[in-house]
PDB file of N, CA and C in Angstrom:
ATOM      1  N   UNK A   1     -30.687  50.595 236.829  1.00  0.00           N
ATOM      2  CA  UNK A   1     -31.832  50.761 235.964  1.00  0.00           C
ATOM      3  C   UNK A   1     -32.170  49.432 235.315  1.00  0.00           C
ATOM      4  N   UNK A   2     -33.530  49.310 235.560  1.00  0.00           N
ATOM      5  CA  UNK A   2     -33.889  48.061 235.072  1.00  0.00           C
ATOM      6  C   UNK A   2     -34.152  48.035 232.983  1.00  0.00           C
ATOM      7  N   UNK A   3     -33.783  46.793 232.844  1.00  0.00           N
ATOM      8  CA  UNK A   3     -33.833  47.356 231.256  1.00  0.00           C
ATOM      9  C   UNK A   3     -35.364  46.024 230.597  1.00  0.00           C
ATOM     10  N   UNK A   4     -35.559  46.774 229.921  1.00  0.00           N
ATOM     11  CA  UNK A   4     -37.085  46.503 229.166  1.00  0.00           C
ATOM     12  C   UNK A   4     -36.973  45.520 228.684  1.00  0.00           C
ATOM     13  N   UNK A   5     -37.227  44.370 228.587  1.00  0.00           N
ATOM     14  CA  UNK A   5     -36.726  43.308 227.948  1.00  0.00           C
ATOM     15  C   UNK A   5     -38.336  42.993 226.558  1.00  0.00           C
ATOM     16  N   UNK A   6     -37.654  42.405 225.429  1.00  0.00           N
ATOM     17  CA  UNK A   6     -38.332  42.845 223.999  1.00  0.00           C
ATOM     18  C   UNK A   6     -39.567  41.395 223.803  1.00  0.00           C
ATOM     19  N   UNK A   7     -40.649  41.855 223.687  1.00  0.00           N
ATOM     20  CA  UNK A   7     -41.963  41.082 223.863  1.00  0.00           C
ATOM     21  C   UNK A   7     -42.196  40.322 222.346  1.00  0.00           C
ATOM     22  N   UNK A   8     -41.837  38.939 222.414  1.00  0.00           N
ATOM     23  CA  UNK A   8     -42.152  38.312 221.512  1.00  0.00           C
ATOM     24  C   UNK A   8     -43.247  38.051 220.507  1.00  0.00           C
ATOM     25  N   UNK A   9     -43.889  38.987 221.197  1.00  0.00           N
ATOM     26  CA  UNK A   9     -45.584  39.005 220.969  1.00  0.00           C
ATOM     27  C   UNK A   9     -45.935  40.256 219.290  1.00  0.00           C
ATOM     28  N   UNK A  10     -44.710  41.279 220.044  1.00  0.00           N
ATOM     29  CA  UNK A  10     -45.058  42.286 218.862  1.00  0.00           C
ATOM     30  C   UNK A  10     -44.336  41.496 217.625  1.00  0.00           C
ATOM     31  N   UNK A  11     -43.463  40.873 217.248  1.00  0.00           N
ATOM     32  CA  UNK A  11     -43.030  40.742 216.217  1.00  0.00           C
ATOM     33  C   UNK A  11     -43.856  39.337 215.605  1.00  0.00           C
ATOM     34  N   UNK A  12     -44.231  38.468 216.326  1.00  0.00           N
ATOM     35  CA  UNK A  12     -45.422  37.836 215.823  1.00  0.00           C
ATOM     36  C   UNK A  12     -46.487  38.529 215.463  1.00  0.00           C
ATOM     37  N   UNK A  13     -46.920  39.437 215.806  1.00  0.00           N
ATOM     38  CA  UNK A  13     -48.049  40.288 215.516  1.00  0.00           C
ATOM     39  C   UNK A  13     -47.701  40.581 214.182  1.00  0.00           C
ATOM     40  N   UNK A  14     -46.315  41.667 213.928  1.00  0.00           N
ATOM     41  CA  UNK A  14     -45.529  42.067 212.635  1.00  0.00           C
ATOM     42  C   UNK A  14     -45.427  41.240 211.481  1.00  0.00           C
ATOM     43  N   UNK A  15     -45.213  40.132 211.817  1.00  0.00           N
ATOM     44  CA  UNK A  15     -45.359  38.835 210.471  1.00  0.00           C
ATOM     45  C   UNK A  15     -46.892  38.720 210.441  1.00  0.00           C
ATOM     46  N   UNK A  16     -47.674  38.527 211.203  1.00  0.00           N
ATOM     47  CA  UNK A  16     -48.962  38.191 210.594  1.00  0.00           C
ATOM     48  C   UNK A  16     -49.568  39.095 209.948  1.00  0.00           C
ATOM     49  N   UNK A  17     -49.544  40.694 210.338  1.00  0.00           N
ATOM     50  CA  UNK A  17     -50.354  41.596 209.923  1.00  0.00           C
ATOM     51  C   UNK A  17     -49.383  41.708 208.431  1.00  0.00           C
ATOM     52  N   UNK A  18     -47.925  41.907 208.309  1.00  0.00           N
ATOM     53  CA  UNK A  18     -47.622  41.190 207.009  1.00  0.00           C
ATOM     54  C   UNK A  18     -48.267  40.969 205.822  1.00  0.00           C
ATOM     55  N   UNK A  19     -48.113  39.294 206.396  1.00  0.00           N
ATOM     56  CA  UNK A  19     -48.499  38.578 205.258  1.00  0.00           C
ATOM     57  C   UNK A  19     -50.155  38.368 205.673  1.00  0.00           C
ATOM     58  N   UNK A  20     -51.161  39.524 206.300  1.00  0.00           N
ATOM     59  CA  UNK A  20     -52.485  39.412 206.189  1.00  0.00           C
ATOM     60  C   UNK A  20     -52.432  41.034 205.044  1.00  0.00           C
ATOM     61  N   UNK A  21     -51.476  41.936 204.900  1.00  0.00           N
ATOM     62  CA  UNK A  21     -51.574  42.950 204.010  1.00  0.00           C
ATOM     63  C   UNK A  21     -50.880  41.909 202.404  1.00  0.00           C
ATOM     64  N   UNK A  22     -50.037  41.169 202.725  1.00  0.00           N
ATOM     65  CA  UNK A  22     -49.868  40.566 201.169  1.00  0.00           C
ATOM     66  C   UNK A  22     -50.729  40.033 200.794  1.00  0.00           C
ATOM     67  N   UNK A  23     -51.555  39.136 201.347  1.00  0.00           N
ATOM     68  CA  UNK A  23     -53.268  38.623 201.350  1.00  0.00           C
ATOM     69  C   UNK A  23     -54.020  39.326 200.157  1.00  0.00           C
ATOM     70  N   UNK A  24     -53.828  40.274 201.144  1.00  0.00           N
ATOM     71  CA  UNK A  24     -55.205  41.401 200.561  1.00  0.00           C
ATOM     72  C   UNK A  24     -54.500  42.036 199.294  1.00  0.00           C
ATOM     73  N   UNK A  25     -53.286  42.463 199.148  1.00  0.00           N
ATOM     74  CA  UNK A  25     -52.706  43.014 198.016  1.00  0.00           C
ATOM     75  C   UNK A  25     -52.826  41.713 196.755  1.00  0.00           C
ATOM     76  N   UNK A  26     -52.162  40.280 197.237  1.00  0.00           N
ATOM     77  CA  UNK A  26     -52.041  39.455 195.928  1.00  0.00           C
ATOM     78  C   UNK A  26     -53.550  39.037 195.478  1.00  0.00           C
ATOM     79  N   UNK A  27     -54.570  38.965 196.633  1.00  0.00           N
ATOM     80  CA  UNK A  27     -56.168  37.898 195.692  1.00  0.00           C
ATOM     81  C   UNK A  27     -56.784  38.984 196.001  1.00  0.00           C
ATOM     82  N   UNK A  28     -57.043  40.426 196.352  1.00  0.00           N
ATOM     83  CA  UNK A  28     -58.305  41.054 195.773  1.00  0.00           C
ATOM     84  C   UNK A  28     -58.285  42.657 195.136  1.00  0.00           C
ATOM     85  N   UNK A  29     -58.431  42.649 193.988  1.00  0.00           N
ATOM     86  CA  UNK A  29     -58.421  43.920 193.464  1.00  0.00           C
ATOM     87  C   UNK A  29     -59.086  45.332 193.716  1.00  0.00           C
ATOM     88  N   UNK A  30     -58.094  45.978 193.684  1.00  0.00           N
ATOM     89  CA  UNK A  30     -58.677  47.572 194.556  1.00  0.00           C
ATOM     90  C   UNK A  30     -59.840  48.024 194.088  1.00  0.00           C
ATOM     91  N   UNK A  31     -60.466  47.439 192.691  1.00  0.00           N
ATOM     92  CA  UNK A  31     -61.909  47.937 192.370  1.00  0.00           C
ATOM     93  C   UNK A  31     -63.077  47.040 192.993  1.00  0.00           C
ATOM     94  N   UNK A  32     -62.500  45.835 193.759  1.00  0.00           N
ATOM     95  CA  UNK A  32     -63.527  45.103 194.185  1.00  0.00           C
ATOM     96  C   UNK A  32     -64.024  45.397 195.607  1.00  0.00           C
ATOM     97  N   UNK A  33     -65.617  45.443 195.565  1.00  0.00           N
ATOM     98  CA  UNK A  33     -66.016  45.660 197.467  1.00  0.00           C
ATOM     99  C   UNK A  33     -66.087  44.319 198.127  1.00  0.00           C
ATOM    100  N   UNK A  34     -65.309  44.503 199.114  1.00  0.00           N
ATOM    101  CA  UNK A  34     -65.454  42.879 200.247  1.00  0.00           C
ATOM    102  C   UNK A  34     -66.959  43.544 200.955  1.00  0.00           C
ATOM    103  N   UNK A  35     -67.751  42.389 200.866  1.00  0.00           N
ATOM    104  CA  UNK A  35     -68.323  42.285 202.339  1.00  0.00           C
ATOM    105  C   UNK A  35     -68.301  41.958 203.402  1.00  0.00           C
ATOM    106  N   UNK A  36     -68.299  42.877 204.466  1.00  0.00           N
ATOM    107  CA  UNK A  36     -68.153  42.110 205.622  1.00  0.00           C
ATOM    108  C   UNK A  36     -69.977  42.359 206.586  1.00  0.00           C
ATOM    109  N   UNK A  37     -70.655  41.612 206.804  1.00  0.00           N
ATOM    110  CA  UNK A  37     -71.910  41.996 206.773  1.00  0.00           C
ATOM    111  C   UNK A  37     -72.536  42.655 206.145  1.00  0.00           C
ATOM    112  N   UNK A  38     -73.139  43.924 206.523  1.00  0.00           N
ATOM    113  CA  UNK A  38     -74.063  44.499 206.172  1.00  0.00           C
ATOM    114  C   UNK A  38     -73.367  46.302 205.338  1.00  0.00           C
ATOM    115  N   UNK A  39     -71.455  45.894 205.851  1.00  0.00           N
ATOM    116  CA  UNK A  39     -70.810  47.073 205.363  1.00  0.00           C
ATOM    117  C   UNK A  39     -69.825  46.159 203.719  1.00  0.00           C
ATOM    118  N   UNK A  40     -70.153  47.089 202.735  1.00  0.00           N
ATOM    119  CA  UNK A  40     -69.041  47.362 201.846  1.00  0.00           C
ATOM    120  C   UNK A  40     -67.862  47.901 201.895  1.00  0.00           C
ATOM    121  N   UNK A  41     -66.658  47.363 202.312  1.00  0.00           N
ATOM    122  CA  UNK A  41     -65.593  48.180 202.307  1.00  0.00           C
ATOM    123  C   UNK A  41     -64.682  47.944 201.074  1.00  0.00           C
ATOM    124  N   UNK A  42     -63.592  48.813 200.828  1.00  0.00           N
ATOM    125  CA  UNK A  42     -62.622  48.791 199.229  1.00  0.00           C
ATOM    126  C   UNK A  42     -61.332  47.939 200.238  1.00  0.00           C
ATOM    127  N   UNK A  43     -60.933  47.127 199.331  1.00  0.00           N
ATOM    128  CA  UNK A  43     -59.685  46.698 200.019  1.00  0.00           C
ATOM    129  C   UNK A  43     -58.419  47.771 200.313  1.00  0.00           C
ATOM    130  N   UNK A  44     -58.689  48.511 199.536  1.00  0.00           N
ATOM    131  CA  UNK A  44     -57.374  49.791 199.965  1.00  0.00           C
ATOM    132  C   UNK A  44     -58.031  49.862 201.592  1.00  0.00           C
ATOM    133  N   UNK A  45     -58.734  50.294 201.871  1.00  0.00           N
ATOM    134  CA  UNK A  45     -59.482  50.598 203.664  1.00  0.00           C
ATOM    135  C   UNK A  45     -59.066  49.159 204.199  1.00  0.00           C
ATOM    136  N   UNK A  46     -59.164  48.338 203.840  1.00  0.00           N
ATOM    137  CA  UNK A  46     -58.821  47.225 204.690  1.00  0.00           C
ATOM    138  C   UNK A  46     -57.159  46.388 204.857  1.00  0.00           C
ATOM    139  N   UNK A  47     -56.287  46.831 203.668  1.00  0.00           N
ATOM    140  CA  UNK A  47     -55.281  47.025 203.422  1.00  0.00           C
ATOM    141  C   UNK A  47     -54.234  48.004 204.376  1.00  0.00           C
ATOM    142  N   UNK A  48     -54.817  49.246 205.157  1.00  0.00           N
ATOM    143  CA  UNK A  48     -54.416  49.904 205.615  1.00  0.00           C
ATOM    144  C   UNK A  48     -54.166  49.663 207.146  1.00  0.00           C
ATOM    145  N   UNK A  49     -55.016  48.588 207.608  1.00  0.00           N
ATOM    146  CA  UNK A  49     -55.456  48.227 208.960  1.00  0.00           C
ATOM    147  C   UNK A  49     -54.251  47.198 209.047  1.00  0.00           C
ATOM    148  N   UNK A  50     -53.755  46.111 208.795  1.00  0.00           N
ATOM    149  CA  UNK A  50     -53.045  45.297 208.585  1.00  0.00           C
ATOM    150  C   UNK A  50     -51.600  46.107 208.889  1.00  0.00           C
ATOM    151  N   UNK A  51     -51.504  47.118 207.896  1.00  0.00           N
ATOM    152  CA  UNK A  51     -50.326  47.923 207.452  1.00  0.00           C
ATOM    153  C   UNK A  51     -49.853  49.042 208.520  1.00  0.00           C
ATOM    154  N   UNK A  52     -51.204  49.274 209.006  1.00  0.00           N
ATOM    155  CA  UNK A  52     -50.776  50.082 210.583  1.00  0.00           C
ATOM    156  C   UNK A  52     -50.417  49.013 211.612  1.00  0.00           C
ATOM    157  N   UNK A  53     -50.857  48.111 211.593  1.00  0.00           N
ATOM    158  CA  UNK A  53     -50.623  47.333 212.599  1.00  0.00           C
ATOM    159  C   UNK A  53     -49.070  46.921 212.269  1.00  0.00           C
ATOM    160  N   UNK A  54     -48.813  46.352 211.493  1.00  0.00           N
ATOM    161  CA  UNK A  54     -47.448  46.067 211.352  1.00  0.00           C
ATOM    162  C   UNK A  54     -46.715  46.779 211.676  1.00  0.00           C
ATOM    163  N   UNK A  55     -46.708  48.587 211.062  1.00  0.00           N
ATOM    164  CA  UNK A  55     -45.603  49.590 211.226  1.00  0.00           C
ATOM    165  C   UNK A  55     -45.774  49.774 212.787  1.00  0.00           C
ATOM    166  N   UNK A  56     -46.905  49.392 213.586  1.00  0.00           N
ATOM    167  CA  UNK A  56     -46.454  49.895 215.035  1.00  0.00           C
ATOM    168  C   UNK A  56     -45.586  48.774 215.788  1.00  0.00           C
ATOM    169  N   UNK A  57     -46.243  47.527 215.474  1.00  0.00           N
ATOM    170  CA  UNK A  57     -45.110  46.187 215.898  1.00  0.00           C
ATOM    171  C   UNK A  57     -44.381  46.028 215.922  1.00  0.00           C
ATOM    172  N   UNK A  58     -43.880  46.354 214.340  1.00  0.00           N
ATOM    173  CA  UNK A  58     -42.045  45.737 214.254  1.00  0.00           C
ATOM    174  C   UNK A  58     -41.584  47.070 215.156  1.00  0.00           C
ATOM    175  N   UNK A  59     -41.681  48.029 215.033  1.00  0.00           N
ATOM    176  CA  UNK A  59     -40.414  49.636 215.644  1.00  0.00           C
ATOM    177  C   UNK A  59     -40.522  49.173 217.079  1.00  0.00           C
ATOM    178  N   UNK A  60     -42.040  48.902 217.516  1.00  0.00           N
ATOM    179  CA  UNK A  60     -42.160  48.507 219.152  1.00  0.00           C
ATOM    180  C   UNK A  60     -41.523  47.263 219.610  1.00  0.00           C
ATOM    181  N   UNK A  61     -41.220  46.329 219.172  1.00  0.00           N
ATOM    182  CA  UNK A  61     -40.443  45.139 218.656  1.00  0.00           C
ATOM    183  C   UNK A  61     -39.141  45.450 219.080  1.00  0.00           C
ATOM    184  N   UNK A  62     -38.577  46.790 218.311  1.00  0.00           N
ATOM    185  CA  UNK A  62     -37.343  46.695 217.903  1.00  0.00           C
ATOM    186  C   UNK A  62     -36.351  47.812 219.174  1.00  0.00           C
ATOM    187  N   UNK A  63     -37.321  48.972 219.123  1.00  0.00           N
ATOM    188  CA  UNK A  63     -37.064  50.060 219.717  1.00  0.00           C
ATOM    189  C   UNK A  63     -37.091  49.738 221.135  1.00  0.00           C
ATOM    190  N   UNK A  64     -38.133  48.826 221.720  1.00  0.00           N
ATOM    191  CA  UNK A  64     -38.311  48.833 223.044  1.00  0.00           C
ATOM    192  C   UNK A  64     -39.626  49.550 223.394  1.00  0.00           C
ATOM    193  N   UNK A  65     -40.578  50.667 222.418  1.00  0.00           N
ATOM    194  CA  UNK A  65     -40.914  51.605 222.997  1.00  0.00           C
ATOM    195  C   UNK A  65     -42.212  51.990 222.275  1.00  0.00           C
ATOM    196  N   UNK A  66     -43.394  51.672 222.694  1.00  0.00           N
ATOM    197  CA  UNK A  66     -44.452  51.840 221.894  1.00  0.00           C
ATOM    198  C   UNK A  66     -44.789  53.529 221.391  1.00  0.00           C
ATOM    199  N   UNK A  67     -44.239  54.571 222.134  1.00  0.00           N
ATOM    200  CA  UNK A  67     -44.438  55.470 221.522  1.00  0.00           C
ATOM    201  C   UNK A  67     -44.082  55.579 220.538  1.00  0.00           C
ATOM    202  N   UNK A  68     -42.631  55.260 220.136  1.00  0.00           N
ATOM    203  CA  UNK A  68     -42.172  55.136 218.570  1.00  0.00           C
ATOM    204  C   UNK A  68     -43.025  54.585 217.694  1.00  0.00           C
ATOM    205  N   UNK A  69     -43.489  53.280 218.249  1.00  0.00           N
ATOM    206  CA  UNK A  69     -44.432  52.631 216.774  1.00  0.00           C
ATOM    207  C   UNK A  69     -45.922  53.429 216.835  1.00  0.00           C
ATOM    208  N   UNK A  70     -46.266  54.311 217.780  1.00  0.00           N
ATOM    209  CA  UNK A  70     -47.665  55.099 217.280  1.00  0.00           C
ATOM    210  C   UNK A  70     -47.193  56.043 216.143  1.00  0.00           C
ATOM    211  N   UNK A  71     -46.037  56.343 216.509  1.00  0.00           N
ATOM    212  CA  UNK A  71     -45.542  57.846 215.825  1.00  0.00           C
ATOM    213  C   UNK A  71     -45.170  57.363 214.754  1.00  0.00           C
ATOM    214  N   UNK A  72     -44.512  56.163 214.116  1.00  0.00           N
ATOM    215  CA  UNK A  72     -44.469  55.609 213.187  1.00  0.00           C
ATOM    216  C   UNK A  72     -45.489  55.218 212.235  1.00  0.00           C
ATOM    217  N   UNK A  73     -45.893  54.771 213.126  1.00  0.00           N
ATOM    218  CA  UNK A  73     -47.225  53.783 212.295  1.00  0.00           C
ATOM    219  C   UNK A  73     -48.073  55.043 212.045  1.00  0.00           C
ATOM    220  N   UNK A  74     -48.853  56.035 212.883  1.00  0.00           N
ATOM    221  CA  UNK A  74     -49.479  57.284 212.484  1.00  0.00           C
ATOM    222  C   UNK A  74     -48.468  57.905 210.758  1.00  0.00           C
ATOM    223  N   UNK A  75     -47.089  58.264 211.162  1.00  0.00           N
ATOM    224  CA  UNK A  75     -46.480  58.746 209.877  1.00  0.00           C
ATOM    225  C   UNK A  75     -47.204  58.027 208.876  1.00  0.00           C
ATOM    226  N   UNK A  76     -46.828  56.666 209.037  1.00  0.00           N
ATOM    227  CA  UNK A  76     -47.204  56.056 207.199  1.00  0.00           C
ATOM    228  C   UNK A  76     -48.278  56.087 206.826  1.00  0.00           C
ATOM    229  N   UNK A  77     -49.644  55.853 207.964  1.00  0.00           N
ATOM    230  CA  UNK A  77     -51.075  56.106 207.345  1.00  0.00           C
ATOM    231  C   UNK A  77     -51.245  57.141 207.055  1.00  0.00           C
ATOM    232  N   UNK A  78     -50.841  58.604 207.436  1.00  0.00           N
ATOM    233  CA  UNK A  78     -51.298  59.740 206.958  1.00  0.00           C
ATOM    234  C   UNK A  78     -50.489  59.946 205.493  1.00  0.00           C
ATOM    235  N   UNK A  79     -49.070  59.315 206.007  1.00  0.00           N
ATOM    236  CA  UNK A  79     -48.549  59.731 204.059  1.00  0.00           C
ATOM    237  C   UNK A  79     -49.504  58.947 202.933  1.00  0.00           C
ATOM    238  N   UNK A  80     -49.751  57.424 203.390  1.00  0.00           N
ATOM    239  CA  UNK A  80     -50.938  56.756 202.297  1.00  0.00           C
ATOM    240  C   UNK A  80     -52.140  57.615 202.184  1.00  0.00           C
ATOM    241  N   UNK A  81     -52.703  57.702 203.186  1.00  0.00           N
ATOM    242  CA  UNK A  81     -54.055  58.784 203.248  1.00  0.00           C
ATOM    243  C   UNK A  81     -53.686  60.239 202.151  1.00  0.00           C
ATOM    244  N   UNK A  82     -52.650  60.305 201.958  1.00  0.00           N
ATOM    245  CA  UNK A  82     -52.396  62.063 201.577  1.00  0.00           C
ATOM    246  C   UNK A  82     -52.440  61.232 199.796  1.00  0.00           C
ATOM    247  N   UNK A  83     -51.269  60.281 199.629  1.00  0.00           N
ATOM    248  CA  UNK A  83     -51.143  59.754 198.490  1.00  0.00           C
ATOM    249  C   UNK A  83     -52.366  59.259 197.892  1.00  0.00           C
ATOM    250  N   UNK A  84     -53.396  58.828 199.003  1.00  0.00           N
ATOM    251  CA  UNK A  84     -54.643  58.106 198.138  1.00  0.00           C
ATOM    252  C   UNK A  84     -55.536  58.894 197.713  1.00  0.00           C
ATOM    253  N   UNK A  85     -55.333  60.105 198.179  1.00  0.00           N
ATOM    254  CA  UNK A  85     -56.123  61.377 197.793  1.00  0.00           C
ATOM    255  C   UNK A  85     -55.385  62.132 197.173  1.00  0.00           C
ATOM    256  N   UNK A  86     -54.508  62.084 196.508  1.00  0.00           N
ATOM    257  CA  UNK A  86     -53.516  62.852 195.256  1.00  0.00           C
ATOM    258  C   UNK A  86     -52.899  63.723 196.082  1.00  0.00           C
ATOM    259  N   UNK A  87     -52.674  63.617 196.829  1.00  0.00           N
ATOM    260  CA  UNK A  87     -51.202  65.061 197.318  1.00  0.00           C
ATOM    261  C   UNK A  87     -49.951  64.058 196.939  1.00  0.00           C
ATOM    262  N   UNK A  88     -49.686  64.542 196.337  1.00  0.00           N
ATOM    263  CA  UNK A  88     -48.241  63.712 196.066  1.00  0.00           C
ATOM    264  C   UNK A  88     -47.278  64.618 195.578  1.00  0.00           C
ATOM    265  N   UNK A  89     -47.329  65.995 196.134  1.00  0.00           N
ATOM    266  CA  UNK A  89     -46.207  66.946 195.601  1.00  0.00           C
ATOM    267  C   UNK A  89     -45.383  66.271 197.128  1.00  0.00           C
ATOM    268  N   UNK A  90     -44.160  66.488 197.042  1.00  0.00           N
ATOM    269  CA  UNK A  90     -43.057  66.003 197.988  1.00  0.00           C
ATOM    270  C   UNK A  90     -42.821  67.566 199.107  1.00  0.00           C
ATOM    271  N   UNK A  91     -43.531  68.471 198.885  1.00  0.00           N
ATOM    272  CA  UNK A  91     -43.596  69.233 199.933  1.00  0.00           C
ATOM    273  C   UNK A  91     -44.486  68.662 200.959  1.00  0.00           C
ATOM    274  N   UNK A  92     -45.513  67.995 200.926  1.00  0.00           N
ATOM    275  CA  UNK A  92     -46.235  66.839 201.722  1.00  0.00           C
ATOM    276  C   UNK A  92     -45.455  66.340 202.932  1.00  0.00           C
ATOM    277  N   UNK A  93     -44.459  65.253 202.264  1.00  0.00           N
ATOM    278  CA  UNK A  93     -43.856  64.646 202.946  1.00  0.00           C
ATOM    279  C   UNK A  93     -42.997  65.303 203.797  1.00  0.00           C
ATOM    280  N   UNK A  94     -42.045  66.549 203.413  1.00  0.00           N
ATOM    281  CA  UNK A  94     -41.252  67.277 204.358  1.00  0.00           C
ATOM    282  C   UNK A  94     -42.266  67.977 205.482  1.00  0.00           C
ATOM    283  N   UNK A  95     -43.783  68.110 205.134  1.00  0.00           N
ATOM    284  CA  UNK A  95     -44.536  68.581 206.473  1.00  0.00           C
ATOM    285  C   UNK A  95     -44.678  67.389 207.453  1.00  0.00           C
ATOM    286  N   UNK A  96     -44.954  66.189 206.591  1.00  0.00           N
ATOM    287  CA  UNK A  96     -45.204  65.250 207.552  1.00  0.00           C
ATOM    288  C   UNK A  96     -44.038  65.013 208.667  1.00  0.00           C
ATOM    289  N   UNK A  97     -42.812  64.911 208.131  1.00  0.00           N
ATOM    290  CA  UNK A  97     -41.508  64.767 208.788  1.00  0.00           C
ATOM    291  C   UNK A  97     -41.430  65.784 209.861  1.00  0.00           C
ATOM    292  N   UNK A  98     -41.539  66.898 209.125  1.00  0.00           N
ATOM    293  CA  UNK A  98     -41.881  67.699 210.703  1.00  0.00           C
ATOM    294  C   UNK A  98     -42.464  67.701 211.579  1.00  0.00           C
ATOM    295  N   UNK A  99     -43.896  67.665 211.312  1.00  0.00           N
ATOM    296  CA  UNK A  99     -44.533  67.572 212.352  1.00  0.00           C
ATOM    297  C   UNK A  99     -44.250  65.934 213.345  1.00  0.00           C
ATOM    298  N   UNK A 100     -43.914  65.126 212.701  1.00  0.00           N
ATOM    299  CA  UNK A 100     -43.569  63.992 213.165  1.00  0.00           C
ATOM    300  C   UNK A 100     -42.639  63.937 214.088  1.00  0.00           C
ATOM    301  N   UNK A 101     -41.361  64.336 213.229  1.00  0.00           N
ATOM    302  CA  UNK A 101     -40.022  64.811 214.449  1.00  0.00           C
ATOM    303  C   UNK A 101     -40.037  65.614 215.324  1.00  0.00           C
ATOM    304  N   UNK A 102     -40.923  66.450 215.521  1.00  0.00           N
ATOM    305  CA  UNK A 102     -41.005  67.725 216.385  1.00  0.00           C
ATOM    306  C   UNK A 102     -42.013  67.102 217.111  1.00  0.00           C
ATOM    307  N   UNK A 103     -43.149  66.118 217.123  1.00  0.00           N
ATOM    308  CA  UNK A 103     -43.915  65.315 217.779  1.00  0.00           C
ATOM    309  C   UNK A 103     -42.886  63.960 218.958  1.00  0.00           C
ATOM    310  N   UNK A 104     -41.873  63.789 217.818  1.00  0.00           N
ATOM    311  CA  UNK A 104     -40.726  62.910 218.796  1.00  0.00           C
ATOM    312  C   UNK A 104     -39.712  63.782 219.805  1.00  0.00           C
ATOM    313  N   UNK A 105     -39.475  64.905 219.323  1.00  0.00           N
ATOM    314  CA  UNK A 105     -39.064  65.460 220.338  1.00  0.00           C
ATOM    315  C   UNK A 105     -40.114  65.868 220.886  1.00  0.00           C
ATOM    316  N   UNK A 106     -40.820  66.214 221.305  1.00  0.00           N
ATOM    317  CA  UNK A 106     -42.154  66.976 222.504  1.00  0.00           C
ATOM    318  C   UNK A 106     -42.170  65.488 223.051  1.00  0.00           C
ATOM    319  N   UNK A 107     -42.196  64.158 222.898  1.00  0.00           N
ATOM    320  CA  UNK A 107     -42.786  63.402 223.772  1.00  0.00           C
ATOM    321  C   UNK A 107     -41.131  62.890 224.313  1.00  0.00           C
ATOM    322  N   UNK A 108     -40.005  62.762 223.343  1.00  0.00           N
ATOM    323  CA  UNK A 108     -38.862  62.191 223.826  1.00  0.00           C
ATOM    324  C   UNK A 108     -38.714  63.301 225.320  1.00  0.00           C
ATOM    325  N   UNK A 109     -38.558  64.715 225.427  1.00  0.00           N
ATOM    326  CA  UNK A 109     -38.153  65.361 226.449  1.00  0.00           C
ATOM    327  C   UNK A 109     -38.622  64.879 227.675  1.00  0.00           C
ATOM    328  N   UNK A 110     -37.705  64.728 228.501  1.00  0.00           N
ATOM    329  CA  UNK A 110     -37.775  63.880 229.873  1.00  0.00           C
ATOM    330  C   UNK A 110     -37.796  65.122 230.754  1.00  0.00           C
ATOM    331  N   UNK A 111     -39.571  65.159 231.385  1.00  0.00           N
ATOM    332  CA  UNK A 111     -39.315  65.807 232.671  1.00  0.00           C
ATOM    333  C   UNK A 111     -39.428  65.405 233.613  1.00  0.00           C
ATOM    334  N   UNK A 112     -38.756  66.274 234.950  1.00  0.00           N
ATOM    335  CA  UNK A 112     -38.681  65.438 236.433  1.00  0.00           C
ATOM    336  C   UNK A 112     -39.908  65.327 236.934  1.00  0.00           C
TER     337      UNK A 112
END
């Protein structure tokens, strides 16, 4: 069996998207709108893009295995998404885990 050898590419990706989310967290405040043309966006929305990108890099990086970093990186935006909209009772999070882990097993099962 041939073995996967680990792409230097994702973990460069992982440091930049990084320190492009510390960027946006240290010089612009969550009440301020960036423009980017003709759209207003809140830096929390643009904060999040950076932050997915990272959580799928480093696990794919690490794991070998990009399904992990979708399933990863999906987990943390929907827990921010739930938190930025006030669900923050911790029964939340034990749904997310489920459906997450039960999403890793349905794709981990190996059929012939």
């Amino acid at each position: 069996m041939r073995r996967k050898k680990r792409s230097i590419l994702y973990l460069i990706t992982a440091c930049l998207s990084l320190l492009a989310a510390l960027v946006i967290v240290f010089f612009f405040p969550p009440s301020q709108k960036i423009q980017l043309g003709f759209l207003s966006l809140s830096p929390v929305v643009i904060f999040l893009i950076p932050l997915l990108l990272f959580f799928f890099s480093l696990p794919t990086f690490f794991l070998k295995s990009s399904k992990h970093g979708i399933l990863l990186s999906c987990f943390v935006l929907l827990y921010f998404l739930f938190r930025l909209n006030g669900l923050t009772h911790p029964i939340f999070l034990f749904i997310l885990l489920g459906i997450f882990l039960s999403l890793e097993l349905f794709f981990s099962n190996k059929q012939p």
